[in-house]
C-alpha atoms as a PDB file:
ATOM      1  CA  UNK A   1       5.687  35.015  -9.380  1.00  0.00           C
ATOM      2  CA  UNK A   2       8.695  36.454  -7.686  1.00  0.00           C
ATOM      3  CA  UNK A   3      11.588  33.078  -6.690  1.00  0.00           C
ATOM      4  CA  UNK A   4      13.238  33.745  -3.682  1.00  0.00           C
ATOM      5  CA  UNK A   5      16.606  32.905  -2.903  1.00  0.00           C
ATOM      6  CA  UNK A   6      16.477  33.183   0.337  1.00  0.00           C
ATOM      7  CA  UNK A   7      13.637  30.528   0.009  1.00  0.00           C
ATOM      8  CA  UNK A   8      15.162  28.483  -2.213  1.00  0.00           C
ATOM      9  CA  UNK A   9      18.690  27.760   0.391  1.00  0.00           C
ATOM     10  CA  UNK A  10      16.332  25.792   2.774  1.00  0.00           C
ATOM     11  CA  UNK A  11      13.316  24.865   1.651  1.00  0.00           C
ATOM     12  CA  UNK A  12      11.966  22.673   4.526  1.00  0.00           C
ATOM     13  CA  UNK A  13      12.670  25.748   6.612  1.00  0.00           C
ATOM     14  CA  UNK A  14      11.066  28.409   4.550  1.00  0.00           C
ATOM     15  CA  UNK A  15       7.553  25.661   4.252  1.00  0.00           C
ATOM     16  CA  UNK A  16       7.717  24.980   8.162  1.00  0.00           C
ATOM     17  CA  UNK A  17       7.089  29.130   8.523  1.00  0.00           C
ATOM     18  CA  UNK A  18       3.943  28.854   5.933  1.00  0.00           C
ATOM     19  CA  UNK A  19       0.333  29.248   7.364  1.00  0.00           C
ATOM     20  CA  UNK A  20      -0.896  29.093   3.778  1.00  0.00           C
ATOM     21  CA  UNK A  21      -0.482  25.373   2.994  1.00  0.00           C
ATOM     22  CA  UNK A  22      -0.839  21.851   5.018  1.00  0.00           C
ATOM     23  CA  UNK A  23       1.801  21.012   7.009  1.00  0.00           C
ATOM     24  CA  UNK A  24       3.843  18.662   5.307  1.00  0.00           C
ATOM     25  CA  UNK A  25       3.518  19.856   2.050  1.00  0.00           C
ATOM     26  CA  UNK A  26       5.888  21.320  -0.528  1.00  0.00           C
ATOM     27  CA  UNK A  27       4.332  23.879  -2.484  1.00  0.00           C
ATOM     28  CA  UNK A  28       5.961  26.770  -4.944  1.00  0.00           C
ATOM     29  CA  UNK A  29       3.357  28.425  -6.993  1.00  0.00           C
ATOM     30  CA  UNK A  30       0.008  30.664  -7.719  1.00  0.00           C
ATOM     31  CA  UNK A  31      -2.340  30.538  -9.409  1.00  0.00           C
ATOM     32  CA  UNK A  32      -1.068  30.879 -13.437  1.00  0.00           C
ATOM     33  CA  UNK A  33       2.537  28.977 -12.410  1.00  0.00           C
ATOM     34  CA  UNK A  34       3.447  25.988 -10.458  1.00  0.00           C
ATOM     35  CA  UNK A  35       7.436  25.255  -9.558  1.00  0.00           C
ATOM     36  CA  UNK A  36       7.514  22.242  -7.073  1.00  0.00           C
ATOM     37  CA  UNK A  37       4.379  20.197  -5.576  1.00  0.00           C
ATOM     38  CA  UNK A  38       5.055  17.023  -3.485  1.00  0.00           C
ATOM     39  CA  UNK A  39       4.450  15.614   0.000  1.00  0.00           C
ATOM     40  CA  UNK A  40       8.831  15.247   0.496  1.00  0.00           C
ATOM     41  CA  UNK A  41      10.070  12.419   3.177  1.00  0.00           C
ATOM     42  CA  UNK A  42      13.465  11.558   4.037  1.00  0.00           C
ATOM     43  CA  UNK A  43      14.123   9.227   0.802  1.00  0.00           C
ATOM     44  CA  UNK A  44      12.053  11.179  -2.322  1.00  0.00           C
ATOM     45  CA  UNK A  45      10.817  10.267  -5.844  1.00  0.00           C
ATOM     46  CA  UNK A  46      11.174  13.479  -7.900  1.00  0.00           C
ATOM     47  CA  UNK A  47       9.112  13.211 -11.107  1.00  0.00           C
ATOM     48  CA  UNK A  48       9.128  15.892 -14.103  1.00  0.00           C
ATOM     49  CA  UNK A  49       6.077  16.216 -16.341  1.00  0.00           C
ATOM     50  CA  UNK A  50       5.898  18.817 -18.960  1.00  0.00           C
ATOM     51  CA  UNK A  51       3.866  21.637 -17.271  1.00  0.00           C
ATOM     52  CA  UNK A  52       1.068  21.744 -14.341  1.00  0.00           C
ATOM     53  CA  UNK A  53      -2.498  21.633 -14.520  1.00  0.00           C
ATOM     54  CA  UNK A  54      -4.852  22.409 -11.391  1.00  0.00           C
ATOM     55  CA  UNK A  55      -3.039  20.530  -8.185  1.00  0.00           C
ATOM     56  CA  UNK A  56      -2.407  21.826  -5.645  1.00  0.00           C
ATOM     57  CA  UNK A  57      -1.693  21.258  -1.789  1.00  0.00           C
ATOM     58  CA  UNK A  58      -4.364  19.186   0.448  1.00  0.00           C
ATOM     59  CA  UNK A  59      -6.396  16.316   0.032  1.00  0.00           C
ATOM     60  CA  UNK A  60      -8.785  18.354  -2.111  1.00  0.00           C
ATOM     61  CA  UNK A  61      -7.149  19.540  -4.706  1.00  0.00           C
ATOM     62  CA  UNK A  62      -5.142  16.861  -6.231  1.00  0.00           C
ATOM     63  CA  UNK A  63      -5.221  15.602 -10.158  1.00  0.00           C
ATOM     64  CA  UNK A  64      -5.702  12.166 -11.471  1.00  0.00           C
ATOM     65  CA  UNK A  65      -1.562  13.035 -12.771  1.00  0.00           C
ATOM     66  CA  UNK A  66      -1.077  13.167  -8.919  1.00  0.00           C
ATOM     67  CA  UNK A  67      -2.984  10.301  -8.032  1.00  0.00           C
ATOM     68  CA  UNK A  68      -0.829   8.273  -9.927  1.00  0.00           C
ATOM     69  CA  UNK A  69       2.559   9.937  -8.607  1.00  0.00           C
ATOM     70  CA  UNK A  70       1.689   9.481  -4.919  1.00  0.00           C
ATOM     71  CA  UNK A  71       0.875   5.710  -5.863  1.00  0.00           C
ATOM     72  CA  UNK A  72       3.832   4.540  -7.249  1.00  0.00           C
ATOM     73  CA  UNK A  73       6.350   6.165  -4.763  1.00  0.00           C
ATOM     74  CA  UNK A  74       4.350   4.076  -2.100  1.00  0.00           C
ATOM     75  CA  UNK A  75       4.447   0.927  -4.626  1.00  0.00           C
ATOM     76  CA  UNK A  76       8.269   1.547  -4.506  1.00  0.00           C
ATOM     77  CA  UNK A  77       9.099   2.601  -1.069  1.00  0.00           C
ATOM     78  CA  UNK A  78       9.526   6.283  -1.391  1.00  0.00           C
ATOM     79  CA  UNK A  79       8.397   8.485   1.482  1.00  0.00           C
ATOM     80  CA  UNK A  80       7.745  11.290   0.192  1.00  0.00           C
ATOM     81  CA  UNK A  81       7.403  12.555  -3.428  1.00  0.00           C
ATOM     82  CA  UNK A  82       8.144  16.025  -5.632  1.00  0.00           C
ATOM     83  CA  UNK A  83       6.621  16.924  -9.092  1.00  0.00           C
ATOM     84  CA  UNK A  84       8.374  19.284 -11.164  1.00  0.00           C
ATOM     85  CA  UNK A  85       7.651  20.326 -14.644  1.00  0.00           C
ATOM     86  CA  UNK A  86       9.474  20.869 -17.998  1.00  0.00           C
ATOM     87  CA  UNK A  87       7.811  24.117 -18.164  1.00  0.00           C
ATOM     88  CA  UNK A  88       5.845  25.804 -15.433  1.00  0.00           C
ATOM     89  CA  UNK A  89       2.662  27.625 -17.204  1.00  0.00           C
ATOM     90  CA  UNK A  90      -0.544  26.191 -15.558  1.00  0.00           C
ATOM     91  CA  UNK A  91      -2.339  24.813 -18.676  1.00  0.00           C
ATOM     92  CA  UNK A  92      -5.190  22.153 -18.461  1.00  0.00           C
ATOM     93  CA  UNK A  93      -4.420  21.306 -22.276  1.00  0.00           C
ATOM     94  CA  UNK A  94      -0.720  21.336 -23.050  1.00  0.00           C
ATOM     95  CA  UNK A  95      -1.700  21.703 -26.641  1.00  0.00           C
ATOM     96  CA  UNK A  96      -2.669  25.210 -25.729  1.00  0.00           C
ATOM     97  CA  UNK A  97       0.973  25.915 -24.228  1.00  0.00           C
ATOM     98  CA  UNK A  98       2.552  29.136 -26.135  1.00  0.00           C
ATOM     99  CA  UNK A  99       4.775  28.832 -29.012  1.00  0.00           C
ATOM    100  CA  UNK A 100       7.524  30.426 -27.313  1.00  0.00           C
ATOM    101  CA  UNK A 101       8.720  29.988 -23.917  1.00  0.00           C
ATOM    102  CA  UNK A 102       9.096  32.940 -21.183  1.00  0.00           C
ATOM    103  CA  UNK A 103      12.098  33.406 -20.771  1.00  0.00           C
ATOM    104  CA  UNK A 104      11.525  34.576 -17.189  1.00  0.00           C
ATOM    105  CA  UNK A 105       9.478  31.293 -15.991  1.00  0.00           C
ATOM    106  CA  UNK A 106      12.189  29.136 -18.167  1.00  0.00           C
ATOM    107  CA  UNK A 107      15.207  30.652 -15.581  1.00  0.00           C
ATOM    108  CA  UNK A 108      12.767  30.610 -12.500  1.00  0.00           C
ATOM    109  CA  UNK A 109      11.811  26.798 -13.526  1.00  0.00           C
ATOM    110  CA  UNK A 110      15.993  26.227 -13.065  1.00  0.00           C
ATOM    111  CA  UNK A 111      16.398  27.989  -9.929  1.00  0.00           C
ATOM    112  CA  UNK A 112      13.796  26.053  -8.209  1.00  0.00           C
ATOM    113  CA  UNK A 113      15.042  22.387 -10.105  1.00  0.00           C
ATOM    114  CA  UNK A 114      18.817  23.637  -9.238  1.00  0.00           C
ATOM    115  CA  UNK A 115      18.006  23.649  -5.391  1.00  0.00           C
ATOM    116  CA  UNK A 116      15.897  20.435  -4.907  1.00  0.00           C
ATOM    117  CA  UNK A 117      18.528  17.986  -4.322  1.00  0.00           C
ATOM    118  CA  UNK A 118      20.667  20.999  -2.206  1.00  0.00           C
ATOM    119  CA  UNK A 119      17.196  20.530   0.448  1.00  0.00           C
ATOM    120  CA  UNK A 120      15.764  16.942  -0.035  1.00  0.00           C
ATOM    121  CA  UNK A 121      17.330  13.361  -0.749  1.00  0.00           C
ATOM    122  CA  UNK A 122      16.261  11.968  -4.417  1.00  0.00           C
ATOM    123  CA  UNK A 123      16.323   8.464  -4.777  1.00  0.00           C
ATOM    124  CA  UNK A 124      15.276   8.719  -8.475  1.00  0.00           C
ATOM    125  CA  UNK A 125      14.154  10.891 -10.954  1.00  0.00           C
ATOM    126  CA  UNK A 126      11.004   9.834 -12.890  1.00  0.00           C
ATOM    127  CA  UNK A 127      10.588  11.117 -16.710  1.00  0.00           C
ATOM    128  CA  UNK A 128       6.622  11.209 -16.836  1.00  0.00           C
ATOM    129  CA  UNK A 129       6.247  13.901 -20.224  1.00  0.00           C
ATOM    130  CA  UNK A 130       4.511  11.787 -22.683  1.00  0.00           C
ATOM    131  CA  UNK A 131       4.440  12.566 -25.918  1.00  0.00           C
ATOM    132  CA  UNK A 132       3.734  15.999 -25.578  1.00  0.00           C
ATOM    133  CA  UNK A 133       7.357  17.067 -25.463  1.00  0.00           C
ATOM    134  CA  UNK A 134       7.415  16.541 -29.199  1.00  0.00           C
ATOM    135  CA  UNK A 135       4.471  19.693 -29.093  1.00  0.00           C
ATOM    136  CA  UNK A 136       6.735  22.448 -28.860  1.00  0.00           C
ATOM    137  CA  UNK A 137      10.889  22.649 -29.110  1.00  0.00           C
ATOM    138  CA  UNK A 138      11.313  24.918 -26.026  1.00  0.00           C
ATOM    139  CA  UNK A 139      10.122  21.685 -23.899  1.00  0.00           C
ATOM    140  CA  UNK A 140      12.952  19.173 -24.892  1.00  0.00           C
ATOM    141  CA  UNK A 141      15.387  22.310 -24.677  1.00  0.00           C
ATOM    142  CA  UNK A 142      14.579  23.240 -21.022  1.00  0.00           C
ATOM    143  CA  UNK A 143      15.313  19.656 -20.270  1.00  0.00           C
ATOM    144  CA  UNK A 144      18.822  19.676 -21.319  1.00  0.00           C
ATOM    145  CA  UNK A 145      19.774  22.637 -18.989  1.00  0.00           C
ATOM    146  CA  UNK A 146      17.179  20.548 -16.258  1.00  0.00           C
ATOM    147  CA  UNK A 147      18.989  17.188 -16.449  1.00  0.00           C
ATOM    148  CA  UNK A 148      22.736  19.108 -16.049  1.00  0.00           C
ATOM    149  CA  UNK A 149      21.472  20.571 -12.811  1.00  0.00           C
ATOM    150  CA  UNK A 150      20.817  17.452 -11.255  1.00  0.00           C
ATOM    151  CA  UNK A 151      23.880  15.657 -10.440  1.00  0.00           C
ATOM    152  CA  UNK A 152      23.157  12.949  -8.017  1.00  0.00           C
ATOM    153  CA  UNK A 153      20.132  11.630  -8.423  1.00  0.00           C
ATOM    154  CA  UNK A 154      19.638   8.897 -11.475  1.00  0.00           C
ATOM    155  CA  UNK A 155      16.468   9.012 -13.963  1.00  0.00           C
ATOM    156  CA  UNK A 156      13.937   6.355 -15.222  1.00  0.00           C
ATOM    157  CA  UNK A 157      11.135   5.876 -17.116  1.00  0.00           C
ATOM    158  CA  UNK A 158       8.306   2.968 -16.606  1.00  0.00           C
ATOM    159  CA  UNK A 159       6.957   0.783 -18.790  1.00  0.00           C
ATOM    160  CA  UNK A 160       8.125   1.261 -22.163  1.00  0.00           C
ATOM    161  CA  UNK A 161       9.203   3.956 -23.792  1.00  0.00           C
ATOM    162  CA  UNK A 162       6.397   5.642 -26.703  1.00  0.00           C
ATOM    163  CA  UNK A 163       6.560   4.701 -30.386  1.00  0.00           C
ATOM    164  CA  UNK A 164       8.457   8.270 -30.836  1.00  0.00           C
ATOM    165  CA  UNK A 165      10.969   7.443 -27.901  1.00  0.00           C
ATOM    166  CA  UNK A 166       9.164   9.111 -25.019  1.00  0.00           C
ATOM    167  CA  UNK A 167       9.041   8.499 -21.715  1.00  0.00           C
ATOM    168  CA  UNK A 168       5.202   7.706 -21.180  1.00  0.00           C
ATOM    169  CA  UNK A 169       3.091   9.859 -18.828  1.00  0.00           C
ATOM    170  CA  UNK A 170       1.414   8.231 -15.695  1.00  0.00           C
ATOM    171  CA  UNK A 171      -1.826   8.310 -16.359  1.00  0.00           C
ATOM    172  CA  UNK A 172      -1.354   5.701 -19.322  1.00  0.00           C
ATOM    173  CA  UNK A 173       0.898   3.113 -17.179  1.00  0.00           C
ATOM    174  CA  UNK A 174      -0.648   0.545 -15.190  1.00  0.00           C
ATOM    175  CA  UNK A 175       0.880   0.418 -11.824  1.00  0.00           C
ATOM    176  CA  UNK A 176       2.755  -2.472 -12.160  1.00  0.00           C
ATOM    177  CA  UNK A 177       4.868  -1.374 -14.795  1.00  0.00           C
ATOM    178  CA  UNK A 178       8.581  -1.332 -13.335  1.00  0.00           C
ATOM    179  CA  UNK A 179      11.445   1.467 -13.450  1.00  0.00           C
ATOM    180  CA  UNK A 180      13.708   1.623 -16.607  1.00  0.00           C
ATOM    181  CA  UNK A 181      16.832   3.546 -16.967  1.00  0.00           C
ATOM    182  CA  UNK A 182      16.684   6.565 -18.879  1.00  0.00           C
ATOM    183  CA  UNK A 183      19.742   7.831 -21.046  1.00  0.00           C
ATOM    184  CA  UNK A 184      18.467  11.309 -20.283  1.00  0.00           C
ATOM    185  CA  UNK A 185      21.677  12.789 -21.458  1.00  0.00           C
ATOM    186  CA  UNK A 186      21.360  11.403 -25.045  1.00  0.00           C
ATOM    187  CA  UNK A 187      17.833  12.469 -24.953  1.00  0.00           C
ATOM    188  CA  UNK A 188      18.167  16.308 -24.260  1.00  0.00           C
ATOM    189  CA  UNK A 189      21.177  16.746 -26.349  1.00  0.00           C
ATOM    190  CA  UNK A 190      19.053  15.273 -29.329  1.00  0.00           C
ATOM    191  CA  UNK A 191      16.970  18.263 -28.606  1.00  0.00           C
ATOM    192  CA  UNK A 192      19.710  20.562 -28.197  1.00  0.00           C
ATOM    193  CA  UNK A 193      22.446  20.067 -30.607  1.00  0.00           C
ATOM    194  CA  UNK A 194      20.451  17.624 -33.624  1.00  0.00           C
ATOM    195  CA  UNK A 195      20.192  19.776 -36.916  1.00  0.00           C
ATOM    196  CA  UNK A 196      17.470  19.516 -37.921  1.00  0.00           C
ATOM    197  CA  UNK A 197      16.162  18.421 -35.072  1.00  0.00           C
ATOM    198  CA  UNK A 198      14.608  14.841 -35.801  1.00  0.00           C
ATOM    199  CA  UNK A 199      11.472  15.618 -34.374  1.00  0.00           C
ATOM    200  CA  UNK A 200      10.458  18.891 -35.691  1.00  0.00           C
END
């Protein structure tokens, strides 16, 4: 799908004008790709995951993965919450995601990331991938470039981290697990700059 720029300057703006969606949502996406879905307040939990799977906006179309999200910004007095992904490629199984990344949805992916904090106030930034990361390299690479664009904003993980160092996905924390700083920085540039890379 085409990312406009336009768009992307003021996004509460550009999803007051949409007929498409429910009010109050933030939605950027189709049908194969998904860039940004939350309910954003005034004070926001952005969470990343590794790529979408079926949610979308309303009531009705919302994942167990979402569930979870919406619960624990409430649990930790957020008013409003934003997923984002490590990769955008709908994909029910992420085992299924390609071998190699498009290029085109990798440099979309940063555009949207890049303005979220320009439109919206992040309180933190939740690490949510699981251990699926480790499935392909292009997935801990995008994060590097991810993490850099956000400047302001802190991240965290919950609960403890996976036996292979992973930030653990929602679904498999209970919901009174409790916010953990993340050395995100470390993390990506293991991806990154390691050779050979520990984990493949």
């Amino acid at each position: 799908m085409r990312i406009d720029e336009h768009m992307l300057a003021d996004l509460p703006a550009w999803m007051e004008k949409r007929d498409d969606i429910p009010k109050g949502w933030l939605y950027i996406g189709d049908e194969k790709e998904r860039y940004l879905l939350g309910q954003p307040g005034k004070y926001n939990l952005l969470v990343f995951g590794v790529n979408p799977s079926t949610a979308s906006p309303g009531e009705c179309n919302l994942d167990p993965t979402i569930h979870k999200v919406r619960k624990v910004a409430e649990k930790e007095g957020f008013d409003g919450w934003i997923m984002a992904n490590l990769y955008p490629l709908r994909e029910t199984n992420p085992d299924k995601l390609p071998d190699k990344a498009d290029k085109k949805l990798v440099d979309n992916n940063l555009k949207v990331i890049s303005a979220i904090e320009k439109n919206y106030t992040i309180g933190k930034v939740w690490a949510a991938w699981g251990n699926i990361i480790d499935t392909q390299f292009y997935l801990g690479d995008n994060l590097y470039d991810i993490q850099e664009s956000i400047t302001d904003a802190e991240w965290y993980y919950r609960g403890k981290l996976t036996k292979d160092g992973n930030p653990r996905h929602p679904l498999y924390l209970k919901l009174e697990e409790e916010f953990n700083w993340f050395a995100v920085g470390d993390y990506a540039a293991e991806w990154r700059y390691s050779d050979p890379n520990p984990r493949f």
